[in-house]
N, C-alpha and C. Protein backbone atom coordinates (compact mmCIF):
# COMPACT_ATOMS: atom_id res chain seq x y z
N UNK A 1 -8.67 8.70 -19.90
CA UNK A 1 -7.65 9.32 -19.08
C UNK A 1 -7.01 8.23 -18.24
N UNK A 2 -6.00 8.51 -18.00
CA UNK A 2 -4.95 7.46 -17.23
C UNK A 2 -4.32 8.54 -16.61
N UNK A 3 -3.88 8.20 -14.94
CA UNK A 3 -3.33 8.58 -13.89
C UNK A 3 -2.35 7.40 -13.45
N UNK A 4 -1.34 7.49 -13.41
CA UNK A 4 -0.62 6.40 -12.04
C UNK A 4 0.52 7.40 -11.66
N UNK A 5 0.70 7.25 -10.00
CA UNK A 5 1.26 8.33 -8.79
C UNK A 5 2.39 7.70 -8.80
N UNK A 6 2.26 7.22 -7.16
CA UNK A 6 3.48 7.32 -6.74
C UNK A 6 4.37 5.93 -7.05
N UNK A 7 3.99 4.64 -7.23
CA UNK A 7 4.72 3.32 -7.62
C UNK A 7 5.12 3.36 -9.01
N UNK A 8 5.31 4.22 -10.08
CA UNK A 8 5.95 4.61 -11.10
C UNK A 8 7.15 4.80 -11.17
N UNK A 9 7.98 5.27 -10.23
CA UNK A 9 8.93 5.42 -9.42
C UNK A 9 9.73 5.34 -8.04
N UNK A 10 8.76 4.23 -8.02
CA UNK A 10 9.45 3.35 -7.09
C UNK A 10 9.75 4.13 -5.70
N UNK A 11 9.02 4.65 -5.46
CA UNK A 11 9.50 5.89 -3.91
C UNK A 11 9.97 7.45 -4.58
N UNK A 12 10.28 7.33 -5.52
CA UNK A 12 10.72 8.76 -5.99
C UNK A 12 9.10 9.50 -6.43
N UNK A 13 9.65 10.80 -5.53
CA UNK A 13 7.93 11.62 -6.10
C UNK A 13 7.93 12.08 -7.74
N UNK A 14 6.73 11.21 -8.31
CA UNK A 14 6.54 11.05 -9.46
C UNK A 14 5.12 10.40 -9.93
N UNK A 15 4.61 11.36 -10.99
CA UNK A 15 3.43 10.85 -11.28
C UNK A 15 2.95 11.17 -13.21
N UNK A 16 2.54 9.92 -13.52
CA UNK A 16 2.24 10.39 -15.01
C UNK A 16 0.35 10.54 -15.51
N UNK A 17 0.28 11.02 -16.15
CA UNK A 17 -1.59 11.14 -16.74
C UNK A 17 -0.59 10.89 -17.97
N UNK A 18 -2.15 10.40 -18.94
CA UNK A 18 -2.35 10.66 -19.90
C UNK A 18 -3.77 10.68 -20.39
N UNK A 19 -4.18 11.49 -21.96
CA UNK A 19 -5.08 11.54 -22.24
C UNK A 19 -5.87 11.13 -23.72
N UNK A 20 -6.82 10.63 -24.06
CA UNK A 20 -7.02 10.75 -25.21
C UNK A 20 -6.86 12.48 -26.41
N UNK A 21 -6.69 12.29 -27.40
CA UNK A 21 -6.06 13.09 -27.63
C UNK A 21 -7.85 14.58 -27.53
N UNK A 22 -8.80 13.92 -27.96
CA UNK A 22 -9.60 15.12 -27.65
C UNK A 22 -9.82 15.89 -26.82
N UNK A 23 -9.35 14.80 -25.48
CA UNK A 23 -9.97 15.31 -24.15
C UNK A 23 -8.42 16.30 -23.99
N UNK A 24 -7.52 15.59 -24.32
CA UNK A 24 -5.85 16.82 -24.49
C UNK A 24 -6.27 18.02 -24.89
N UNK A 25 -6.95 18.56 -25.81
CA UNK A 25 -7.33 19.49 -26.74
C UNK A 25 -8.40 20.60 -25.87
N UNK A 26 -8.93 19.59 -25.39
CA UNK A 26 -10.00 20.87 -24.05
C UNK A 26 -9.93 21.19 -22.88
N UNK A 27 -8.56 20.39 -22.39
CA UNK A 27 -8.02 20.70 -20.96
C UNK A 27 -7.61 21.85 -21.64
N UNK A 28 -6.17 21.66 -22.66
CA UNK A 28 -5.52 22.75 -23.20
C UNK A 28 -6.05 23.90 -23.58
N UNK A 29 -7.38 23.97 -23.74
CA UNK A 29 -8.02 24.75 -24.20
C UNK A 29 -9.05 25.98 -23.23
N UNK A 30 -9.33 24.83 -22.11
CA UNK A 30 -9.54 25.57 -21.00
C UNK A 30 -8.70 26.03 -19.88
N UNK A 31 -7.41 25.48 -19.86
CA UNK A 31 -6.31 25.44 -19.26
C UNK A 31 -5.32 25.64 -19.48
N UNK A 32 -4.87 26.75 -19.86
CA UNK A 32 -3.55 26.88 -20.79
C UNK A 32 -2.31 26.91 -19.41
N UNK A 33 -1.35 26.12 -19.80
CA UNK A 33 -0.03 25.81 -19.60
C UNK A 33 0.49 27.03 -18.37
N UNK A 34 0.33 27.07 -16.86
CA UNK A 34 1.01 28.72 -16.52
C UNK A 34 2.28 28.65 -16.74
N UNK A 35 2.99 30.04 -16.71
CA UNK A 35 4.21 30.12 -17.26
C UNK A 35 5.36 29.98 -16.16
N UNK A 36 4.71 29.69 -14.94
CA UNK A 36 5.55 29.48 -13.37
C UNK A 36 5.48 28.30 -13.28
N UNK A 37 5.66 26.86 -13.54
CA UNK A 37 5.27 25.92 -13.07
C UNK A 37 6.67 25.97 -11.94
N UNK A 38 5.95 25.14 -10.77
CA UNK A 38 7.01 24.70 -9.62
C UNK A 38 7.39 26.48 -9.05
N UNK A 39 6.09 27.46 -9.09
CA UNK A 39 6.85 28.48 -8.60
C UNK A 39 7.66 28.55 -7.16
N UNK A 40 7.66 27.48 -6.61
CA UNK A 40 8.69 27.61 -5.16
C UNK A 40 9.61 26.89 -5.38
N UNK A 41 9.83 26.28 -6.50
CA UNK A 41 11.27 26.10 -6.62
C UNK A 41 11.87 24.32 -5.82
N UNK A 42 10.76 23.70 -5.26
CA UNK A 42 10.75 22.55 -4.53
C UNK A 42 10.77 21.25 -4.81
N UNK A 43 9.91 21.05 -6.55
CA UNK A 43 9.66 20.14 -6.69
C UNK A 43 8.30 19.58 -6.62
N UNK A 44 7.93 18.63 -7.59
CA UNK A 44 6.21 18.30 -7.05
C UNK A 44 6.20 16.74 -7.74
N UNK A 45 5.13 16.20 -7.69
CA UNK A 45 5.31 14.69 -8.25
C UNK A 45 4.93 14.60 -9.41
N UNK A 46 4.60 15.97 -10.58
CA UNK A 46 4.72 16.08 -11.92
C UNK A 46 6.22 16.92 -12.39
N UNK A 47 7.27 17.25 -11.38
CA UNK A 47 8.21 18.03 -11.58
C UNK A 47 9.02 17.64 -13.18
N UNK A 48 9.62 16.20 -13.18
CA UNK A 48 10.01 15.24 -13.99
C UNK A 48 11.52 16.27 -13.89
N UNK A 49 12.05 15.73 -12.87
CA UNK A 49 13.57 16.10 -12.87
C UNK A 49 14.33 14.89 -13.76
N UNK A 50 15.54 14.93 -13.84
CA UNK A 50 16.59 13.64 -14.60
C UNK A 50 16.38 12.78 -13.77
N UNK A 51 16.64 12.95 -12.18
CA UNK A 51 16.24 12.01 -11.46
C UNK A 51 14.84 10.69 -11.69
N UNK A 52 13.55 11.87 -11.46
CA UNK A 52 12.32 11.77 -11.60
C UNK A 52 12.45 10.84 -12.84
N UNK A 53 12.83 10.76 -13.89
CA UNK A 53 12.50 10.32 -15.13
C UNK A 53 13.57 8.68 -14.85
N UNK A 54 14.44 9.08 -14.79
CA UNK A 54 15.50 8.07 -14.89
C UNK A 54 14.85 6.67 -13.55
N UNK A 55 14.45 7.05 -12.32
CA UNK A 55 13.62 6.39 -11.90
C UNK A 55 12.36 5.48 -12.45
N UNK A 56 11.40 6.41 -12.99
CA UNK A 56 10.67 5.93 -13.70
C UNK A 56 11.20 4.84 -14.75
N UNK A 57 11.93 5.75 -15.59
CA UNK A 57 12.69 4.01 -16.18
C UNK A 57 12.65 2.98 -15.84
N UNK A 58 13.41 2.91 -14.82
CA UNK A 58 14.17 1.99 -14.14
C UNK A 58 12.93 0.94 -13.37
N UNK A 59 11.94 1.71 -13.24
CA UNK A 59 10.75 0.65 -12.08
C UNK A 59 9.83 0.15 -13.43
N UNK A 60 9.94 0.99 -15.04
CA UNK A 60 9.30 -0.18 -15.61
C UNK A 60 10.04 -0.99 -16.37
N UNK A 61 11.05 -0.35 -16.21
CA UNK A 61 12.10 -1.77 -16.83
C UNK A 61 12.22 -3.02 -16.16
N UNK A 62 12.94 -2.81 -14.65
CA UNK A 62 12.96 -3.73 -13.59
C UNK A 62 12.78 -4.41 -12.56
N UNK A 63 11.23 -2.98 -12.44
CA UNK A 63 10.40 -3.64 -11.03
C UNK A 63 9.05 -4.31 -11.72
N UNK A 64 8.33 -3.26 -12.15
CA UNK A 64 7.15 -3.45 -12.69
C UNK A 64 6.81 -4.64 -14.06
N UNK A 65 7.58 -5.82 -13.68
CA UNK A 65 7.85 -6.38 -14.85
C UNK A 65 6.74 -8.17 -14.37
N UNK A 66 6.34 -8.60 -15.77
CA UNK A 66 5.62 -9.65 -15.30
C UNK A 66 6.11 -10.71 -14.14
N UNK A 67 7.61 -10.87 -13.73
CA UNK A 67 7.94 -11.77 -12.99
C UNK A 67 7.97 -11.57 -11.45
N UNK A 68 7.98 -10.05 -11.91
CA UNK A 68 7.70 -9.48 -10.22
C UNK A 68 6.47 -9.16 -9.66
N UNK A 69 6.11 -9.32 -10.59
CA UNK A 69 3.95 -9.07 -10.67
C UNK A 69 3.81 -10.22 -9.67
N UNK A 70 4.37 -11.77 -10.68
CA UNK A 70 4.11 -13.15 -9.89
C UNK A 70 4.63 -13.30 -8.77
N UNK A 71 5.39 -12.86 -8.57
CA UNK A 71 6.27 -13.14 -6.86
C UNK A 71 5.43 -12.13 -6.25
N UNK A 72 5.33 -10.91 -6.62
CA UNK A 72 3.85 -10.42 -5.09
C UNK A 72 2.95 -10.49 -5.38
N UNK A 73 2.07 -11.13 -6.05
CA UNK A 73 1.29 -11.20 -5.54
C UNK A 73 1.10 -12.98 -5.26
N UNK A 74 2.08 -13.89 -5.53
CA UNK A 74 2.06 -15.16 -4.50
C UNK A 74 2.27 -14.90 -2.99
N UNK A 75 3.33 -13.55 -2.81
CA UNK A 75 3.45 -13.00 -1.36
C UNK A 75 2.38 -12.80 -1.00
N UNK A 76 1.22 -12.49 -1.51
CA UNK A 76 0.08 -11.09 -1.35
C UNK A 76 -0.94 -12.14 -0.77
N UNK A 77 -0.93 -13.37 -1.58
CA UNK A 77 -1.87 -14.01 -1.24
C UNK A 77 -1.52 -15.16 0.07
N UNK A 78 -0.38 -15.32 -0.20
CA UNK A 78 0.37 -16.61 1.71
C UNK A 78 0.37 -15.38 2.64
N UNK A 79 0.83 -14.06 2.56
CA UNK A 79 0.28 -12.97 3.95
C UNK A 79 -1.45 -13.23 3.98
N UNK A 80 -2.04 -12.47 2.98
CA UNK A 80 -3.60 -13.03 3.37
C UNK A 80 -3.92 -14.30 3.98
N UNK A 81 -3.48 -15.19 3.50
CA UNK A 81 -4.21 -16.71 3.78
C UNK A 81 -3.47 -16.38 5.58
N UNK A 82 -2.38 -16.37 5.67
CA UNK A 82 -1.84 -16.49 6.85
C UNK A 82 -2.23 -15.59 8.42
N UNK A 83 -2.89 -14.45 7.51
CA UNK A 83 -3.53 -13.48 8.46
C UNK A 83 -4.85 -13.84 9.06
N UNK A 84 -5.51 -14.58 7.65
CA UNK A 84 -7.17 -15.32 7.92
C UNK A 84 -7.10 -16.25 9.22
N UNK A 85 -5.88 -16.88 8.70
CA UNK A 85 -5.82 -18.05 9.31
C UNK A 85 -5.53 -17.77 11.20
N UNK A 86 -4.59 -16.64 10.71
CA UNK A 86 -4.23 -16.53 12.41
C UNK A 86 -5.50 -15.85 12.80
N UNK A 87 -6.38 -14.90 12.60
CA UNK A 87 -7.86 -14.79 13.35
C UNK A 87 -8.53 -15.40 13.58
N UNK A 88 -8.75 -16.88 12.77
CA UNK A 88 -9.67 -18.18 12.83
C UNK A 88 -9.12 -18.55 14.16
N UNK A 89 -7.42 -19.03 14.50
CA UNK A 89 -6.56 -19.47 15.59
C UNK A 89 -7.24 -18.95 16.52
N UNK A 90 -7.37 -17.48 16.70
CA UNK A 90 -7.41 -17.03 17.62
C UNK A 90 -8.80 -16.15 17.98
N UNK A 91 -9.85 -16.68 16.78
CA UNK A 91 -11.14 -16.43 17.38
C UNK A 91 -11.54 -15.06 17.27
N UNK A 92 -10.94 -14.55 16.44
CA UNK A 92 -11.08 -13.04 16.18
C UNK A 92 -12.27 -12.74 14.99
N UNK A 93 -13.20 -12.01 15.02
CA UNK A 93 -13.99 -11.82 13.60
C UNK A 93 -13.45 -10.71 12.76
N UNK A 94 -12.19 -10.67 12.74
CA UNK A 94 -12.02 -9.54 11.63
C UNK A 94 -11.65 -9.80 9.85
N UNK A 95 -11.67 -9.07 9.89
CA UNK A 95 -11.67 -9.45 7.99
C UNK A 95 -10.26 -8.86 7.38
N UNK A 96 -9.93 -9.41 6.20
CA UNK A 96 -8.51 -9.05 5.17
C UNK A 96 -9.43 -8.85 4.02
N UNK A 97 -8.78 -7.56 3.52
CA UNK A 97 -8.78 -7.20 2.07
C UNK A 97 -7.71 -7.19 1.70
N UNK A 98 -7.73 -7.45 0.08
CA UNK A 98 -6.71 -7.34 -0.25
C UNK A 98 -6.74 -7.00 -1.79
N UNK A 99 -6.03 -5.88 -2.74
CA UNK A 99 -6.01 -5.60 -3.89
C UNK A 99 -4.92 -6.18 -4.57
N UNK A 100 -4.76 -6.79 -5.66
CA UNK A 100 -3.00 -6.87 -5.92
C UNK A 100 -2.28 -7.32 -4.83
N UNK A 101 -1.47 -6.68 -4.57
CA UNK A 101 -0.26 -6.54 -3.71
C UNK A 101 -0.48 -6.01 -2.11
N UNK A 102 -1.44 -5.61 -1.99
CA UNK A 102 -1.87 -4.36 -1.12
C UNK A 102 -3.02 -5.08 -0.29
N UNK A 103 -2.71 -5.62 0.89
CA UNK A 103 -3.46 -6.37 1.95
C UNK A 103 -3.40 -5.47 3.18
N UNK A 104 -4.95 -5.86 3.39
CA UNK A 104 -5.10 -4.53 5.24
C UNK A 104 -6.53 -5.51 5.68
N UNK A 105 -6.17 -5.70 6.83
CA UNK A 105 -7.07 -6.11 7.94
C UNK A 105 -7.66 -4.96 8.64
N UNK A 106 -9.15 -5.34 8.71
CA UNK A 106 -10.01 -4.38 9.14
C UNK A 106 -10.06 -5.37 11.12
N UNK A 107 -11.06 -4.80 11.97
CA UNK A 107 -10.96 -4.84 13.34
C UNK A 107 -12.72 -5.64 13.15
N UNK A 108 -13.55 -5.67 12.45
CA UNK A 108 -14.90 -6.26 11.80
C UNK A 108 -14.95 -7.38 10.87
N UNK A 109 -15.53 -7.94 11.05
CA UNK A 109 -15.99 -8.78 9.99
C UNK A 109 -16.86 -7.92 8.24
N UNK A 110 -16.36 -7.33 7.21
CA UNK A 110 -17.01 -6.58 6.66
C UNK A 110 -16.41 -6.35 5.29
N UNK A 111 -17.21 -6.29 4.44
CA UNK A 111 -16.66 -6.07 3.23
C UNK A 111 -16.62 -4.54 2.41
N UNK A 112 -15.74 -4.02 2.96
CA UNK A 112 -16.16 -2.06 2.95
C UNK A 112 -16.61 -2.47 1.64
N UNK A 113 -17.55 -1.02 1.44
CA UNK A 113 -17.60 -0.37 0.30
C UNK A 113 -17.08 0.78 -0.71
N UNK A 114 -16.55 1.48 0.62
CA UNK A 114 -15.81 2.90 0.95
C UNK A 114 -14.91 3.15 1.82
N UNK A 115 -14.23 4.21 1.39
CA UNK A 115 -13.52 4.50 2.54
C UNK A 115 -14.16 4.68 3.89
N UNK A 116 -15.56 5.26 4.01
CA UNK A 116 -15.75 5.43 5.59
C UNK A 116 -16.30 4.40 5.75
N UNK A 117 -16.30 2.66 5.68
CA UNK A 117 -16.71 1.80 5.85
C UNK A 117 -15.19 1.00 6.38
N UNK A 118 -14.25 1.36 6.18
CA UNK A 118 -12.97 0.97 6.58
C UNK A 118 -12.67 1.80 7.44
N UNK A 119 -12.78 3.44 7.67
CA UNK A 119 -12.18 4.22 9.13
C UNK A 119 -13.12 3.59 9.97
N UNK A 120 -14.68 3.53 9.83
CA UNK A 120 -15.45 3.26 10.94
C UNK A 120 -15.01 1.57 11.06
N UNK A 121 -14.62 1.07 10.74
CA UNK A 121 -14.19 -0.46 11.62
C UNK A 121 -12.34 -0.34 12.57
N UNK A 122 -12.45 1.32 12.86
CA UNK A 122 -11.68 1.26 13.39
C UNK A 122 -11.82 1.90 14.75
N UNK A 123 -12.24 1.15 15.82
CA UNK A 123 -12.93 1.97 16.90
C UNK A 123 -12.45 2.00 18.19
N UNK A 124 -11.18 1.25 18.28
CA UNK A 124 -10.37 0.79 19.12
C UNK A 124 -8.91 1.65 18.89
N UNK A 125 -8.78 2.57 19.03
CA UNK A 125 -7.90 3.02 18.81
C UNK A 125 -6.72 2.77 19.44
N UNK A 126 -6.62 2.34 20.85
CA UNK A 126 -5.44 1.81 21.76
C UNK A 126 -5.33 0.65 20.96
N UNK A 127 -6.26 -0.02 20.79
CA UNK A 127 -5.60 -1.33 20.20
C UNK A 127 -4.81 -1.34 18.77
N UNK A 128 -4.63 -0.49 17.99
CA UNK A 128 -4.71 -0.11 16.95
C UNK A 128 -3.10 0.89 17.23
N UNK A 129 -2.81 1.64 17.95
CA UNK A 129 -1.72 2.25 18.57
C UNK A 129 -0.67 0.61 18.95
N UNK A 130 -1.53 0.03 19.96
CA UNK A 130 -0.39 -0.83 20.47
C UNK A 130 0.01 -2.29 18.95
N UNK A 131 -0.89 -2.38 18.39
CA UNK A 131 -0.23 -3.20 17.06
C UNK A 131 0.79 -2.72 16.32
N UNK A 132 0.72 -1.38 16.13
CA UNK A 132 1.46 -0.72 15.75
C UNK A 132 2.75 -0.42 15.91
N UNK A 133 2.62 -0.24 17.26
CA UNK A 133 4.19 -0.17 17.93
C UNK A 133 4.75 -1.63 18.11
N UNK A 134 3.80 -2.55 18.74
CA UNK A 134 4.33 -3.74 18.76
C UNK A 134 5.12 -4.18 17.99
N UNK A 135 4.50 -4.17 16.16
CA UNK A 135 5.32 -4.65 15.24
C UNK A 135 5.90 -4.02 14.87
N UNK A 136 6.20 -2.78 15.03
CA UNK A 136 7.37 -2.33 14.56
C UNK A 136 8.39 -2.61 15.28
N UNK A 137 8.21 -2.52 17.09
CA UNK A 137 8.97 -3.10 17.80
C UNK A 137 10.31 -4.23 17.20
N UNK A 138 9.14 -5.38 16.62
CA UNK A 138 9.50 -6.25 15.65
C UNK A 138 10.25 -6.20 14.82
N UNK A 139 9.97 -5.03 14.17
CA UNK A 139 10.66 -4.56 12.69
C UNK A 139 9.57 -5.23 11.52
N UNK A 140 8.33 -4.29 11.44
CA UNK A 140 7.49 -4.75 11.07
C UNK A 140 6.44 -3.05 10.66
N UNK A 141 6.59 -3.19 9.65
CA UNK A 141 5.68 -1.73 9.30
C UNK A 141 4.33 -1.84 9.00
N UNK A 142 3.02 -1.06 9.54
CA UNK A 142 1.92 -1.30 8.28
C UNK A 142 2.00 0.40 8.84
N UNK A 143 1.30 0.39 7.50
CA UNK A 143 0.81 2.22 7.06
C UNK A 143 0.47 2.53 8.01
N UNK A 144 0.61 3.98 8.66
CA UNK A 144 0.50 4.36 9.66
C UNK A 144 -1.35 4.65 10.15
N UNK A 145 -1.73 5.21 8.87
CA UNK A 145 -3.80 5.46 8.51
C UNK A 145 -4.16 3.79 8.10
N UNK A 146 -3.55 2.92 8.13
CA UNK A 146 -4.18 1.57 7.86
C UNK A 146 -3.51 0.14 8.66
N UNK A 147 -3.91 -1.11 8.17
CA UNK A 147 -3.46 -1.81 8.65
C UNK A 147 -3.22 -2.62 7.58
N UNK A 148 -2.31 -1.87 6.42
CA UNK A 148 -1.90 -2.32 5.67
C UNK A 148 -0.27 -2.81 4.93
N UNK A 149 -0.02 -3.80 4.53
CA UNK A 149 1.00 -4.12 4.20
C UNK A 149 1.08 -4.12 2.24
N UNK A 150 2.17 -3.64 1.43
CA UNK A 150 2.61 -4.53 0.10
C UNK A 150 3.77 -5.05 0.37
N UNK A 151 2.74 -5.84 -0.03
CA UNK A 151 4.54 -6.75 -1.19
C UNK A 151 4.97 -5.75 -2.21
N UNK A 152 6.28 -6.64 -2.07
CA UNK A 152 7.28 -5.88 -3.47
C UNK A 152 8.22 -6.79 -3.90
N UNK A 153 8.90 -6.56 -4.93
CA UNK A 153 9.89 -7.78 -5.90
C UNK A 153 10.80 -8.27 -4.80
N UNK A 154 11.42 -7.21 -3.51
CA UNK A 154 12.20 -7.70 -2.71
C UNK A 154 11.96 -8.48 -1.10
N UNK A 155 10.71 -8.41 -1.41
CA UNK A 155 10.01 -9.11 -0.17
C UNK A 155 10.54 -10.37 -0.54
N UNK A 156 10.67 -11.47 0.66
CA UNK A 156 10.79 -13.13 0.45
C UNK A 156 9.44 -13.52 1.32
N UNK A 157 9.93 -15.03 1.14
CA UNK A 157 8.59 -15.74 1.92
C UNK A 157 9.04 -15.67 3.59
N UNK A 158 10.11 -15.55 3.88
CA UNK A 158 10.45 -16.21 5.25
C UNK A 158 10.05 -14.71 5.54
N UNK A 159 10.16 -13.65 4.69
CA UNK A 159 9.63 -12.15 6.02
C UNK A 159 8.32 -12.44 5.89
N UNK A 160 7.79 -12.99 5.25
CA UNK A 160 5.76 -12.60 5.07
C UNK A 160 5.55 -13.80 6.63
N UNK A 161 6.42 -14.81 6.31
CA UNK A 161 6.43 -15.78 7.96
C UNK A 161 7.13 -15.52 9.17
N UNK A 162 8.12 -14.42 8.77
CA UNK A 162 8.54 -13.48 9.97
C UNK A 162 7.07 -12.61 10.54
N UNK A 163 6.52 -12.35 9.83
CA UNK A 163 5.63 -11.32 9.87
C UNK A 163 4.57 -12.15 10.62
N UNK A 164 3.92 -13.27 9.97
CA UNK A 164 3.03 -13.85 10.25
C UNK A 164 3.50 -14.31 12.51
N UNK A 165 4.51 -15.09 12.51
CA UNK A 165 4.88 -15.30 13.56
C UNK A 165 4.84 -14.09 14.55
N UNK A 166 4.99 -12.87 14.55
CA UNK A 166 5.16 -11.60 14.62
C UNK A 166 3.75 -11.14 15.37
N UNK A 167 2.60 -11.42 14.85
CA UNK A 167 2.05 -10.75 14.88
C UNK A 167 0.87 -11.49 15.65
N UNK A 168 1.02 -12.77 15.12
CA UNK A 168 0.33 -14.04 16.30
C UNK A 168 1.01 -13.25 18.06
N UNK A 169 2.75 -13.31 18.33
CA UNK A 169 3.23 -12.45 19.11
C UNK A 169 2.16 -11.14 20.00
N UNK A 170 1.85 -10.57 19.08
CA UNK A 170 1.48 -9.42 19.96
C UNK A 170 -0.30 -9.35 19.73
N UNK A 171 -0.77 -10.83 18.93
CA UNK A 171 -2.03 -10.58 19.27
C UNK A 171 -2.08 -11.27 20.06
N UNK A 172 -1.92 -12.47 20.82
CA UNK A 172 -1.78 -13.75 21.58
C UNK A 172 -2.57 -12.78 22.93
N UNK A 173 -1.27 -11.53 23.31
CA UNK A 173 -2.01 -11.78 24.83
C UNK A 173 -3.30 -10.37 24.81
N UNK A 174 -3.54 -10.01 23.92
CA UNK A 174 -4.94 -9.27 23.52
C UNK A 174 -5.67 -10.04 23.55
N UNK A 175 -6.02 -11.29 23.13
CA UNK A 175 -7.10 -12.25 22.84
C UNK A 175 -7.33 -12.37 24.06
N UNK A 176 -6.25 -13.13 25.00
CA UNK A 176 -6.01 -13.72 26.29
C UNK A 176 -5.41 -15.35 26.12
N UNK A 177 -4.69 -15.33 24.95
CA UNK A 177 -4.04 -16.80 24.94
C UNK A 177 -2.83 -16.69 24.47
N UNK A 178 -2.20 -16.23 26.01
CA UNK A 178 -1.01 -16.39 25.92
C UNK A 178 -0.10 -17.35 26.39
């Protein structure tokens, strides 16, 4: 079985499965097809409007393509190095993960295992509020449940060093070296 959500389409709600064909045969079999799909009429991220589809196209034609693979994740990895680096600066023990594209600093030194190994290194919640606002202040987003950033094909280097400069900014006088 294969699942991929929401980066299939690039921000558009959209999501594809697929299955081997046996395991097709006993969903279908225990699950037959209802005859309301989308009964409210709204939309869902299996809807597959013209939109929905024509999106999808389009992100594996021209996002999801090997050259944009290489540009984030060279982004993926100068934000990491640059994040390490600014906690070393500044004497902090916290840690960066990072998947692919998809980098988040934990508030611990720690290598989750799980998800509740990543909420619980979050125990500071003011501090965690004021990073937040700070960089956005900035013009600077991480996920609102994380302290996470991706790259993407349209990221450059000078925002991942906008970012980096940014964020030295509003940790500086938390540490106390300002």
């Amino acid at each position: 079985m294969i699942v991929i959500g929401k980066p299939i389409a690039s921000g558009i709600p959209a999501a594809v499965y697929g299955f081997a064909s046996d395991l097709a045969r006993t969903i279908e079999s225990r699950y037959p097809a209802p005859e309301d799909e989308d009964a409210l009429g709204i939309g869902t991220t299996l809807t597959g409007s013209a939109v929905t589809l024509a999106a999808i196209r389009g992100t594996l034609e021209h996002v999801l393509t090997e050259e944009a693979h290489r540009h984030m994740n060279a982004l993926a990895e100068h934000y990491e190095a640059g994040v390490k680096s600014l906690f070393a600066d500044l004497g902090l023990d916290w840690s960066v993960i990072r998947m692919g594209t998809r980098i988040e600093f934990l508030y611990e030194n720690t290598n989750p295992r799980n998800g509740s190994d990543v909420l619980n290194s979050f125990k500071d919640y003011d501090l965690n509020a004021y990073l937040h606002v700070a960089l956005l202040n900035r013009g600077f987003v991480l996920t609102p449940s994380h302290n996470m950033a991706l790259m993407c094909p349209a990221t450059t280097r000078a925002q991942v060093d906008a970012f980096h400069a940014a964020f030295r900014e509003v940790l500086e006088p938390v540490v106390g070296r300002d």
